[in-house]
PDB file of N, CA and C in Angstrom:
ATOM      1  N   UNK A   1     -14.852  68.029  51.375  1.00  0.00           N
ATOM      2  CA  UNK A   1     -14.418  66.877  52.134  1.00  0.00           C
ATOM      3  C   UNK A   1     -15.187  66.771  53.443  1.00  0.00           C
ATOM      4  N   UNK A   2     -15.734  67.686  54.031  1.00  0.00           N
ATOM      5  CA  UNK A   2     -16.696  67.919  55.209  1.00  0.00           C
ATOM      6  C   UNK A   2     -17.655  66.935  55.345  1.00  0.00           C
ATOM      7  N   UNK A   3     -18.660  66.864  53.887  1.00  0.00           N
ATOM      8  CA  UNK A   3     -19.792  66.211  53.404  1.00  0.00           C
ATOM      9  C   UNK A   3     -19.150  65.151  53.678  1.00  0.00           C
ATOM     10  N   UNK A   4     -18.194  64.543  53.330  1.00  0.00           N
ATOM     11  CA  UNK A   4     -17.600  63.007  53.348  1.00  0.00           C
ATOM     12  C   UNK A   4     -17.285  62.552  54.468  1.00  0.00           C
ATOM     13  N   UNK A   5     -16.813  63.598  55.307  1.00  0.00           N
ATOM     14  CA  UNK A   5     -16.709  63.575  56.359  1.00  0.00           C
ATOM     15  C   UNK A   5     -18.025  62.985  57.466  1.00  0.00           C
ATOM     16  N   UNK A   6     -18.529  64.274  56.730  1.00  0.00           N
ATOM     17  CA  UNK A   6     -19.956  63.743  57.468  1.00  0.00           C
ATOM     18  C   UNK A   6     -20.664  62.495  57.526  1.00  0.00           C
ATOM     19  N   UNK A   7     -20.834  62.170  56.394  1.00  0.00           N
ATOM     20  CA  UNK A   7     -21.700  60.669  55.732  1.00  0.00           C
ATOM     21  C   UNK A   7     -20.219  59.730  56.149  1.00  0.00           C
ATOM     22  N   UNK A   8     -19.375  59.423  56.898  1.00  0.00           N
ATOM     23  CA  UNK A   8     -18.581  58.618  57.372  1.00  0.00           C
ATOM     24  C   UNK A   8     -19.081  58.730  58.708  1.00  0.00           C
ATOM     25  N   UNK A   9     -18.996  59.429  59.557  1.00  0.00           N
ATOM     26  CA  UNK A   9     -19.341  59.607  60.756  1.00  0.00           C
ATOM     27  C   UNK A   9     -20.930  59.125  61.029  1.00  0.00           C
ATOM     28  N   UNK A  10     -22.217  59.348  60.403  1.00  0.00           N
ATOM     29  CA  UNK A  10     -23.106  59.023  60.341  1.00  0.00           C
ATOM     30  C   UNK A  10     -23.027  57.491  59.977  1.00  0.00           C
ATOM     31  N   UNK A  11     -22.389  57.523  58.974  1.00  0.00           N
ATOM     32  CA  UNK A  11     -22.380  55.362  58.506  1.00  0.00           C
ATOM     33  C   UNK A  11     -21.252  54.453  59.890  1.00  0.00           C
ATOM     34  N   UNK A  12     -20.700  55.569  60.228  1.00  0.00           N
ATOM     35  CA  UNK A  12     -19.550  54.596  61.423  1.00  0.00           C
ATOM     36  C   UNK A  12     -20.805  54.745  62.614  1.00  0.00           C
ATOM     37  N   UNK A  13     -20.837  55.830  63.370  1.00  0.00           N
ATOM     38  CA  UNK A  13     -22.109  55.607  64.123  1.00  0.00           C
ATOM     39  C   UNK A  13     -23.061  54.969  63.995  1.00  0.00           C
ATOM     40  N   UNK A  14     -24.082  54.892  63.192  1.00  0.00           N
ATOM     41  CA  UNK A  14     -24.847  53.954  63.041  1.00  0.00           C
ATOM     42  C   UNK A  14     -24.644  52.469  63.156  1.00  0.00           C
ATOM     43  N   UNK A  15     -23.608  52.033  62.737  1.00  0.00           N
ATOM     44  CA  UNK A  15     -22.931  50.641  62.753  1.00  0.00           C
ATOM     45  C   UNK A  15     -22.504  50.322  63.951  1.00  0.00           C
ATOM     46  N   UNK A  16     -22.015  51.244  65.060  1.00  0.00           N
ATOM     47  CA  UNK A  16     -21.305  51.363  66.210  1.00  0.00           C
ATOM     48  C   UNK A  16     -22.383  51.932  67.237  1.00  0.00           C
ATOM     49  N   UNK A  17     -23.449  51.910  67.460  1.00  0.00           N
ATOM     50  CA  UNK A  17     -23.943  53.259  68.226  1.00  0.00           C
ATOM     51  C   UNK A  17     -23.376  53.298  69.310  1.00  0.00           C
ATOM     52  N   UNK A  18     -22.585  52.367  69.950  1.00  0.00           N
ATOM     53  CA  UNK A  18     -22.155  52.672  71.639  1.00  0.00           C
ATOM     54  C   UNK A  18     -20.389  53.297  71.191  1.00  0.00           C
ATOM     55  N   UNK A  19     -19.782  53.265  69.683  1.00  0.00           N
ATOM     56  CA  UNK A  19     -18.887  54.301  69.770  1.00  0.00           C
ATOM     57  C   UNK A  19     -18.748  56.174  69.946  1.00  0.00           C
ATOM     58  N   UNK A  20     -19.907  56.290  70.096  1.00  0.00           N
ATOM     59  CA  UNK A  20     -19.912  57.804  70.703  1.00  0.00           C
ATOM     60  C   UNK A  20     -19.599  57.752  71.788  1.00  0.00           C
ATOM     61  N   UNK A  21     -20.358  57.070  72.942  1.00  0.00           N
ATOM     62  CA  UNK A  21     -20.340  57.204  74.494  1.00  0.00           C
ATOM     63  C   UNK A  21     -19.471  56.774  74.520  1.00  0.00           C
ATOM     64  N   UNK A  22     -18.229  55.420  73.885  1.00  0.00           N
ATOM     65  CA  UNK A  22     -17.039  54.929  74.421  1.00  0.00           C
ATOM     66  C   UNK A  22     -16.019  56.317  73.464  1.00  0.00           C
ATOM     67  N   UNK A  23     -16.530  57.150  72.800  1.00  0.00           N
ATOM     68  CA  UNK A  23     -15.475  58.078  72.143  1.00  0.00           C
ATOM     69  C   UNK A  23     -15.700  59.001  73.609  1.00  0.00           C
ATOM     70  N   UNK A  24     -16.629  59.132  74.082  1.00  0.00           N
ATOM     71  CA  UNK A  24     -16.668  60.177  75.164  1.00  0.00           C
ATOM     72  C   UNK A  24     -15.984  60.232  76.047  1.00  0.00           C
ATOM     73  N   UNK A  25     -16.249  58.417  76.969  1.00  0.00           N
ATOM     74  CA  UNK A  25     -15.446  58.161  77.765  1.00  0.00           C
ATOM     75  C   UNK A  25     -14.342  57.877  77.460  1.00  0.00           C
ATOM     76  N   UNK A  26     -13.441  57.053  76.676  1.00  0.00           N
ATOM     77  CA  UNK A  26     -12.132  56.671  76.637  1.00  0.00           C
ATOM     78  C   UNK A  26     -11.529  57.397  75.810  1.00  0.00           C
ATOM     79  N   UNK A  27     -11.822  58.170  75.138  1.00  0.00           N
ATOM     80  CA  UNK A  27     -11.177  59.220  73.980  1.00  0.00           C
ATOM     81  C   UNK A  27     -10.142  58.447  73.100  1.00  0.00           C
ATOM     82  N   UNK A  28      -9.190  58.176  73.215  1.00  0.00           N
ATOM     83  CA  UNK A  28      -8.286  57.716  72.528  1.00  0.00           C
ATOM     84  C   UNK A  28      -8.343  56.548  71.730  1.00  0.00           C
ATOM     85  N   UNK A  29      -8.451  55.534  72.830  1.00  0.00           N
ATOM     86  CA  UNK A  29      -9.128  53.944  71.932  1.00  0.00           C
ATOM     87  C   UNK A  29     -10.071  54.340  70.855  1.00  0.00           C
ATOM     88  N   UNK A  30     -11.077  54.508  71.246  1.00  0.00           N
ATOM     89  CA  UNK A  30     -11.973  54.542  70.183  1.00  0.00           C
ATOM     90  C   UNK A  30     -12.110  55.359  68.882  1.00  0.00           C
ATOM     91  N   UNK A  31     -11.543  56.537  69.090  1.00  0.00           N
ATOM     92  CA  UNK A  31     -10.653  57.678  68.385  1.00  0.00           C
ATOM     93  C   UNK A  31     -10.062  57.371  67.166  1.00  0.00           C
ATOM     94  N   UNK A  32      -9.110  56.333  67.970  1.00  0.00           N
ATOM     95  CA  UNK A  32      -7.893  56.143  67.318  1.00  0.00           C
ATOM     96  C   UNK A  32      -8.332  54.685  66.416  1.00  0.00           C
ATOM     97  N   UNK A  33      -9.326  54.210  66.553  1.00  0.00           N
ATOM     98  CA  UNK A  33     -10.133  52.918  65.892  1.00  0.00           C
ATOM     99  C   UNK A  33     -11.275  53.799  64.977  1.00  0.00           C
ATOM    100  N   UNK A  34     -11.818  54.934  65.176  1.00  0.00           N
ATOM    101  CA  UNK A  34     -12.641  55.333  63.963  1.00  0.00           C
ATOM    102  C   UNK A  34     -11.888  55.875  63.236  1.00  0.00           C
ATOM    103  N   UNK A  35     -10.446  56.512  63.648  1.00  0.00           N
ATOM    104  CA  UNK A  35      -9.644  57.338  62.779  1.00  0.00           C
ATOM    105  C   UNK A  35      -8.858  56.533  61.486  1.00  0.00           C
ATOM    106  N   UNK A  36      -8.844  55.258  61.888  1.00  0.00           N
ATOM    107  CA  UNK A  36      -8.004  53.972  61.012  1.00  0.00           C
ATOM    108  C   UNK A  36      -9.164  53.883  60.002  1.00  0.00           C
ATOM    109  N   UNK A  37     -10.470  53.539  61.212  1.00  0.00           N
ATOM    110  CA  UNK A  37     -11.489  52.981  59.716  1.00  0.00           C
ATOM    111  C   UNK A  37     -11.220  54.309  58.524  1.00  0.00           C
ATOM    112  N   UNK A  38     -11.476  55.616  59.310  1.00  0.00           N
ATOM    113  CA  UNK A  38     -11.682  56.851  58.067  1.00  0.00           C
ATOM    114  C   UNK A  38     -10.409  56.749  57.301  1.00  0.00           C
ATOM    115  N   UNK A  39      -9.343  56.007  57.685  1.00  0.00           N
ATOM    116  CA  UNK A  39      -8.072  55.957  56.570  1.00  0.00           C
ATOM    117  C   UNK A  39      -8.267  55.371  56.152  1.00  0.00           C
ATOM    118  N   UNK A  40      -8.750  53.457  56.332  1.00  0.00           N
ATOM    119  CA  UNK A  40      -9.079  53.001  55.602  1.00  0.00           C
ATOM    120  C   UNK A  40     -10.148  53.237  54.124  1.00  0.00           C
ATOM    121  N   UNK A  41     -11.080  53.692  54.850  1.00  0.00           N
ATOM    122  CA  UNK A  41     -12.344  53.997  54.135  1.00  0.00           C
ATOM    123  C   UNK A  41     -11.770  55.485  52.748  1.00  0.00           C
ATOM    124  N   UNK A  42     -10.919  56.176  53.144  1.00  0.00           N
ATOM    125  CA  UNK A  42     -10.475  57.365  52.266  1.00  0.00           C
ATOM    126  C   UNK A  42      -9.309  56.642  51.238  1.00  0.00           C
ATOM    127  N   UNK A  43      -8.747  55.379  51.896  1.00  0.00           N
ATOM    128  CA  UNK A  43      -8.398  54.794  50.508  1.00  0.00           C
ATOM    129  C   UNK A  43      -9.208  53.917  49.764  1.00  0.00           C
ATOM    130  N   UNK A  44      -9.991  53.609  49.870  1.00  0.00           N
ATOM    131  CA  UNK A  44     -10.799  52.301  49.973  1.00  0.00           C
ATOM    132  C   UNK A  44     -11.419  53.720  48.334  1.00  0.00           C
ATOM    133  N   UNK A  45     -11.954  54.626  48.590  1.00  0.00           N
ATOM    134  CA  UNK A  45     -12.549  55.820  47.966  1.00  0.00           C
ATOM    135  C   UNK A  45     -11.580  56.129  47.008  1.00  0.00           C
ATOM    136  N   UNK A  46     -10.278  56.451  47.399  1.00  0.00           N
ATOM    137  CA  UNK A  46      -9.581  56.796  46.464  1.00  0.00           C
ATOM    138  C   UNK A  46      -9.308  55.642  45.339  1.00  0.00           C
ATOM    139  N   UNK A  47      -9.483  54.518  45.255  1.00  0.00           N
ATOM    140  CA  UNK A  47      -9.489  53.553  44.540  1.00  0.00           C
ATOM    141  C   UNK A  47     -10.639  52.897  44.095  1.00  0.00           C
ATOM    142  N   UNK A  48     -11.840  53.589  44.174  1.00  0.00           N
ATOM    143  CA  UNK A  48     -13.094  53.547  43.661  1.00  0.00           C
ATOM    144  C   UNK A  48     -13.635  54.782  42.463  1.00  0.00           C
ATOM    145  N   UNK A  49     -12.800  55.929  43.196  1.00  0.00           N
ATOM    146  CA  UNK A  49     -12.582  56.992  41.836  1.00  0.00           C
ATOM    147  C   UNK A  49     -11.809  56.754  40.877  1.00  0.00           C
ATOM    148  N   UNK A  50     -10.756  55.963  41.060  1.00  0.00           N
ATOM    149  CA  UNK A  50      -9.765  55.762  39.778  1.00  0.00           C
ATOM    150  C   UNK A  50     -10.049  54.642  39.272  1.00  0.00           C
ATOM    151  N   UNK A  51     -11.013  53.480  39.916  1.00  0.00           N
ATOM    152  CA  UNK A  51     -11.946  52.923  38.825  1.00  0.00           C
ATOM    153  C   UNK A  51     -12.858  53.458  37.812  1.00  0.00           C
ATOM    154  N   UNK A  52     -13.088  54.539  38.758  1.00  0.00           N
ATOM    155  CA  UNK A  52     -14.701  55.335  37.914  1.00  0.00           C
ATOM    156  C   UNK A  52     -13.318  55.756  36.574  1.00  0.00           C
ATOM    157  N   UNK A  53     -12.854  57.020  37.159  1.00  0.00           N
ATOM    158  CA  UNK A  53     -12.036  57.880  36.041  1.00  0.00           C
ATOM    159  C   UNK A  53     -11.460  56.602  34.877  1.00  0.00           C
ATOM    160  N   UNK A  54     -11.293  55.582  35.237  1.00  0.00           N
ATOM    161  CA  UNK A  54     -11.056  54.436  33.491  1.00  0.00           C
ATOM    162  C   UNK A  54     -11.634  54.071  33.464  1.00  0.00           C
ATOM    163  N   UNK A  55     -12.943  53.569  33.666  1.00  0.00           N
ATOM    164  CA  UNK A  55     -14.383  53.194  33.536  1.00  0.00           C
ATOM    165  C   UNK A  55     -14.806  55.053  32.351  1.00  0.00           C
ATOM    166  N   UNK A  56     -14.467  55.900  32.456  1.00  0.00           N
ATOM    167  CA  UNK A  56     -14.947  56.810  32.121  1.00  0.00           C
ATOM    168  C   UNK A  56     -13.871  56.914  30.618  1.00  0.00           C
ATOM    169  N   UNK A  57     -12.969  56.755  30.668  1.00  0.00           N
ATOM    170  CA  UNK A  57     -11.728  56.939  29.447  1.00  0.00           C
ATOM    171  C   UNK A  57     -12.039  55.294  28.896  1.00  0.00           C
ATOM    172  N   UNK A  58     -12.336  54.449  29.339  1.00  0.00           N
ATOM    173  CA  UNK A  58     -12.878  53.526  28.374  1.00  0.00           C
ATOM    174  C   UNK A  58     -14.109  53.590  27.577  1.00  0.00           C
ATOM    175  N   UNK A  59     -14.863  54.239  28.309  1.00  0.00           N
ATOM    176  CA  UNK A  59     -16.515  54.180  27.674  1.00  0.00           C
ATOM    177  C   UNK A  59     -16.415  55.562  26.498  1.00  0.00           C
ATOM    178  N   UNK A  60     -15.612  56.744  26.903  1.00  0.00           N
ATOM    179  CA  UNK A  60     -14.632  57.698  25.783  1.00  0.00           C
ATOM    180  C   UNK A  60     -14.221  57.448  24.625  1.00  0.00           C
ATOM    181  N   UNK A  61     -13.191  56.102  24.907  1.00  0.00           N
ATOM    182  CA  UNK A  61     -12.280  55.624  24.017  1.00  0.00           C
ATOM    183  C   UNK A  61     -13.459  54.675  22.847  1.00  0.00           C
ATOM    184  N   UNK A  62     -14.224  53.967  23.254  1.00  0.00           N
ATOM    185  CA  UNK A  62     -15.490  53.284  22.806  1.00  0.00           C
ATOM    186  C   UNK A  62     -16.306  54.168  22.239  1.00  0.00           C
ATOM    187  N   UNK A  63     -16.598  54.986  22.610  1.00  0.00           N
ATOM    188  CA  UNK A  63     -17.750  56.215  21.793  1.00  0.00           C
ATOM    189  C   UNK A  63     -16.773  56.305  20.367  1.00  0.00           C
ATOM    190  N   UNK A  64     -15.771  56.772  20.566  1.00  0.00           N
ATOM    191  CA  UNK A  64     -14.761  57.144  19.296  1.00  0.00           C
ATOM    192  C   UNK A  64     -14.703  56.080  18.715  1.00  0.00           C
ATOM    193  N   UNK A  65     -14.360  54.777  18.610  1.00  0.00           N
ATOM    194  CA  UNK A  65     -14.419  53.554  17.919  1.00  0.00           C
ATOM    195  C   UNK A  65     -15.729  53.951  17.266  1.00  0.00           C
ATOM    196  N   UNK A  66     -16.678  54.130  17.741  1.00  0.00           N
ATOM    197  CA  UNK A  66     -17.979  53.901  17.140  1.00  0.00           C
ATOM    198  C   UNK A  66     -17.849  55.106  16.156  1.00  0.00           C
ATOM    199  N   UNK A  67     -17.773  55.584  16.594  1.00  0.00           N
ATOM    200  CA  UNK A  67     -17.566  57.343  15.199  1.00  0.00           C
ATOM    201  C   UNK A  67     -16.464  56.755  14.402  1.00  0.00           C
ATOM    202  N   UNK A  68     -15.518  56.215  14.253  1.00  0.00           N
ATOM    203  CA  UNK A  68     -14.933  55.904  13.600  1.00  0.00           C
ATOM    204  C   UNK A  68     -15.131  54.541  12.650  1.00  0.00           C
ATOM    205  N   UNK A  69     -16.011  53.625  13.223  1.00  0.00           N
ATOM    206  CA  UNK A  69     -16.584  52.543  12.259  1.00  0.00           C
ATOM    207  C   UNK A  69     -17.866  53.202  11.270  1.00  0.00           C
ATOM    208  N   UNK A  70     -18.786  54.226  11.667  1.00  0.00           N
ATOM    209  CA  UNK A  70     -19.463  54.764  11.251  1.00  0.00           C
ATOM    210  C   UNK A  70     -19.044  55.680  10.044  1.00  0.00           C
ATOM    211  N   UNK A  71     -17.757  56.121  10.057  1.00  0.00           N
ATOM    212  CA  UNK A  71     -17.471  57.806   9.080  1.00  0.00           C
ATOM    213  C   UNK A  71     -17.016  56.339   8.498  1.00  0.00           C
ATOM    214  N   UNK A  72     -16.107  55.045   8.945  1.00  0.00           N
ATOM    215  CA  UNK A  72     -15.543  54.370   7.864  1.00  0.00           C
ATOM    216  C   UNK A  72     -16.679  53.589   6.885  1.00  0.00           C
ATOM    217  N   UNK A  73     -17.256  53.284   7.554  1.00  0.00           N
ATOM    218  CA  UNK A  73     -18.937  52.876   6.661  1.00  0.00           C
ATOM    219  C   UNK A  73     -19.769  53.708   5.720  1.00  0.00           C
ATOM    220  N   UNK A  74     -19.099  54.930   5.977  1.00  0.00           N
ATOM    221  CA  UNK A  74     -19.413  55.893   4.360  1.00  0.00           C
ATOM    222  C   UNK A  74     -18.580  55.780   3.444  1.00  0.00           C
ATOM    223  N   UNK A  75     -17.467  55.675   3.709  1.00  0.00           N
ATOM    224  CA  UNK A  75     -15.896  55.136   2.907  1.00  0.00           C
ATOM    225  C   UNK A  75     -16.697  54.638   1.227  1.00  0.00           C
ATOM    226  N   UNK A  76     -16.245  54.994   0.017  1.00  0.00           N
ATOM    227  CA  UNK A  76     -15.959  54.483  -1.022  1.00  0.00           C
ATOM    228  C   UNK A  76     -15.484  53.319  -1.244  1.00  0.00           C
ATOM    229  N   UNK A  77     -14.211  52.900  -0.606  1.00  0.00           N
ATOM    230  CA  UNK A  77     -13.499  51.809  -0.531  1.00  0.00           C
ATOM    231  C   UNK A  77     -13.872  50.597  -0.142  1.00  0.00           C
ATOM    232  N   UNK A  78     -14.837  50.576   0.583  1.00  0.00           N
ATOM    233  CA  UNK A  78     -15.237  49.638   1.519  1.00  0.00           C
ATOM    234  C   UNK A  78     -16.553  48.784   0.513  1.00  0.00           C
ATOM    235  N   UNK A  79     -16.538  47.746   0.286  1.00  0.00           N
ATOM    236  CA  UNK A  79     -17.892  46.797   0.064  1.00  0.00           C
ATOM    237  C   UNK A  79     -19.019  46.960   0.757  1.00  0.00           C
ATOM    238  N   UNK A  80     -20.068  46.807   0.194  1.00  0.00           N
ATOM    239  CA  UNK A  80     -21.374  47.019   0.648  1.00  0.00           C
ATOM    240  C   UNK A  80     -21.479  45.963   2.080  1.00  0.00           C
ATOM    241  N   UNK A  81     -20.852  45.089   1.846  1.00  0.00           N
ATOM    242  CA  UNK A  81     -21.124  43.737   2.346  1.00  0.00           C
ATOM    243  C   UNK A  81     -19.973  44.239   4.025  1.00  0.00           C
ATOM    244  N   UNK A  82     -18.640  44.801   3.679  1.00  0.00           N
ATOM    245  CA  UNK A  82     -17.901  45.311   4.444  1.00  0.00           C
ATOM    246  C   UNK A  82     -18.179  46.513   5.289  1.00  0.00           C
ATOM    247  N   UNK A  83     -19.138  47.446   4.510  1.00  0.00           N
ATOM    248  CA  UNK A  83     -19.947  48.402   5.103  1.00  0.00           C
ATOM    249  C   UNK A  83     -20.456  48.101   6.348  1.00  0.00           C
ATOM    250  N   UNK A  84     -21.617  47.255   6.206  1.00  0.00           N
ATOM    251  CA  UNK A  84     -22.608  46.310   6.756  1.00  0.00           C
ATOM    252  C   UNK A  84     -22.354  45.780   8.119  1.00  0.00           C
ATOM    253  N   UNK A  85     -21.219  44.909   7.826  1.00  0.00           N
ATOM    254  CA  UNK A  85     -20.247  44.620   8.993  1.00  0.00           C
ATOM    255  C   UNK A  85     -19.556  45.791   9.943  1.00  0.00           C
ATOM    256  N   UNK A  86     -19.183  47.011   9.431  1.00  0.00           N
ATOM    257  CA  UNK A  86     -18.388  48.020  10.439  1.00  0.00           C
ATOM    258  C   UNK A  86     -19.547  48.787  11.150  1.00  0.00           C
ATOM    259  N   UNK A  87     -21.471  48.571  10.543  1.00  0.00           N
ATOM    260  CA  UNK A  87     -22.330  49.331  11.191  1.00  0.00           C
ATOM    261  C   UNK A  87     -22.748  48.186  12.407  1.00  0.00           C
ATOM    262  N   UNK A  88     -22.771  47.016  12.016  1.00  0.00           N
ATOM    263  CA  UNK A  88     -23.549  46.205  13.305  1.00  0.00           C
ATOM    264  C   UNK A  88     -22.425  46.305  13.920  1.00  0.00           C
ATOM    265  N   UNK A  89     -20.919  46.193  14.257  1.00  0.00           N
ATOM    266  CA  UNK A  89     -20.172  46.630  14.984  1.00  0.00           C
ATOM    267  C   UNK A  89     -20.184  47.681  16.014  1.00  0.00           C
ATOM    268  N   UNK A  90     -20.878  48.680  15.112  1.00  0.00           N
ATOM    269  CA  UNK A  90     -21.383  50.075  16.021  1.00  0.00           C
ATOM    270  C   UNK A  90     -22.382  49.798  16.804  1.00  0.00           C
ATOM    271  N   UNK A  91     -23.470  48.981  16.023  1.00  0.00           N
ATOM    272  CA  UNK A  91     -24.446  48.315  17.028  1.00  0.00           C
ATOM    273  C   UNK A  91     -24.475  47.836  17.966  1.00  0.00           C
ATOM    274  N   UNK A  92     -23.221  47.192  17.877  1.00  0.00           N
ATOM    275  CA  UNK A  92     -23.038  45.947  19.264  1.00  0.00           C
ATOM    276  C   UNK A  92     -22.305  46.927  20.651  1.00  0.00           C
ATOM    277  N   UNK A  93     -21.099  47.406  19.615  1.00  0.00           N
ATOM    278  CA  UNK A  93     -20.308  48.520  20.802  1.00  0.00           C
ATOM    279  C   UNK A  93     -21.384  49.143  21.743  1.00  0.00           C
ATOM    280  N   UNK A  94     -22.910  50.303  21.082  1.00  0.00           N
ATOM    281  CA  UNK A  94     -23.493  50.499  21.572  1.00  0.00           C
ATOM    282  C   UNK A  94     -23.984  50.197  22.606  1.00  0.00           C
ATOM    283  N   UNK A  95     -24.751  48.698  22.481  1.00  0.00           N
ATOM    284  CA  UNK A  95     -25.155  47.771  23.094  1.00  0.00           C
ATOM    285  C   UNK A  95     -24.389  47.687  24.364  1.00  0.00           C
ATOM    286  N   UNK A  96     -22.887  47.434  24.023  1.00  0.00           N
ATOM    287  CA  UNK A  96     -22.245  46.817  25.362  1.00  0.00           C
ATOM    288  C   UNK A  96     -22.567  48.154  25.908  1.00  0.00           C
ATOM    289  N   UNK A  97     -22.075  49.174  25.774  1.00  0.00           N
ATOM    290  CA  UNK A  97     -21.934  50.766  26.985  1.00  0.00           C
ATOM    291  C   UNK A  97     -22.880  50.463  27.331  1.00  0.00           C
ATOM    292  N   UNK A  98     -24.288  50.468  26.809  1.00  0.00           N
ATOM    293  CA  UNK A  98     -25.410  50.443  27.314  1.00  0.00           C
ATOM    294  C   UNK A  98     -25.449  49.475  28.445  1.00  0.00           C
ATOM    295  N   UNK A  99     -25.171  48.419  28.254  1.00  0.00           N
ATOM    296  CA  UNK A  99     -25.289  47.177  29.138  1.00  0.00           C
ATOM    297  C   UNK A  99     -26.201  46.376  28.807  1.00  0.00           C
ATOM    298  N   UNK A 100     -26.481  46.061  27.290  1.00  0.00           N
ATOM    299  CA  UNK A 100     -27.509  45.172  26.777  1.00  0.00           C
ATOM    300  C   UNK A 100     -26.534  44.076  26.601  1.00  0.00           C
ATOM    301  N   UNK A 101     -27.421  42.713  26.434  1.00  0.00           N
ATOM    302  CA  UNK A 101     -26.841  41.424  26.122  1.00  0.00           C
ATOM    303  C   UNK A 101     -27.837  40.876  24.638  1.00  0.00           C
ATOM    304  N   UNK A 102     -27.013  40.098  24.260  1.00  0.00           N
ATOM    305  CA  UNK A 102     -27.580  39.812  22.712  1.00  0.00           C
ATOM    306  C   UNK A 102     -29.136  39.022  23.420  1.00  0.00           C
TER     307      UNK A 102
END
């Protein structure tokens, strides 16, 4: 959390450069205004990871669809013609993770 720490303090400074010298002199005001942004900013984070983490259990859940249209496309049961259809399916799924467009 240090590192994060760090690269906050470096991105708030930079944006601010006269909030050091007013953190020097007035301590509190300014303090107490980078300390909000870093709350802000640590939720702002915490709700950018729990995008990632289902961004990550979707693209999961999608890999398995695809293994599963694939083992069903060896299937006996299935028409050649029905086959056919459950592999370009896999194709396309592919495609989207990837981030291709037709």
């Amino acid at each position: 959390m240090d590192k994060v720490r760090e690269a906050f303090d470096q991105s708030y400074l930079s944006k601010f450069p006269n909030s050091k010298a007013q953190l020097l002199q007035d301590g509190n005001y300014s303090g107490f205004i980078k300390q909000q942004a870093w709350k802000a900013w640590q939720l702002r984070q915490a709700e950018v990871d729990e995008l990632k983490s289902r961004i990550e259990g979707l693209e999961s859940w999608i890999e398995g669809q695809i293994e599963n249209l694939k083992c069903a496309s060896e299937s006996w049961v299935y028409t050649e013609r029905e086959k056919n259809i459950m592999l370009s399916q896999a194709d396309d799924l592919k495609r989207a993770l990837r981030g291709e467009r037709e």
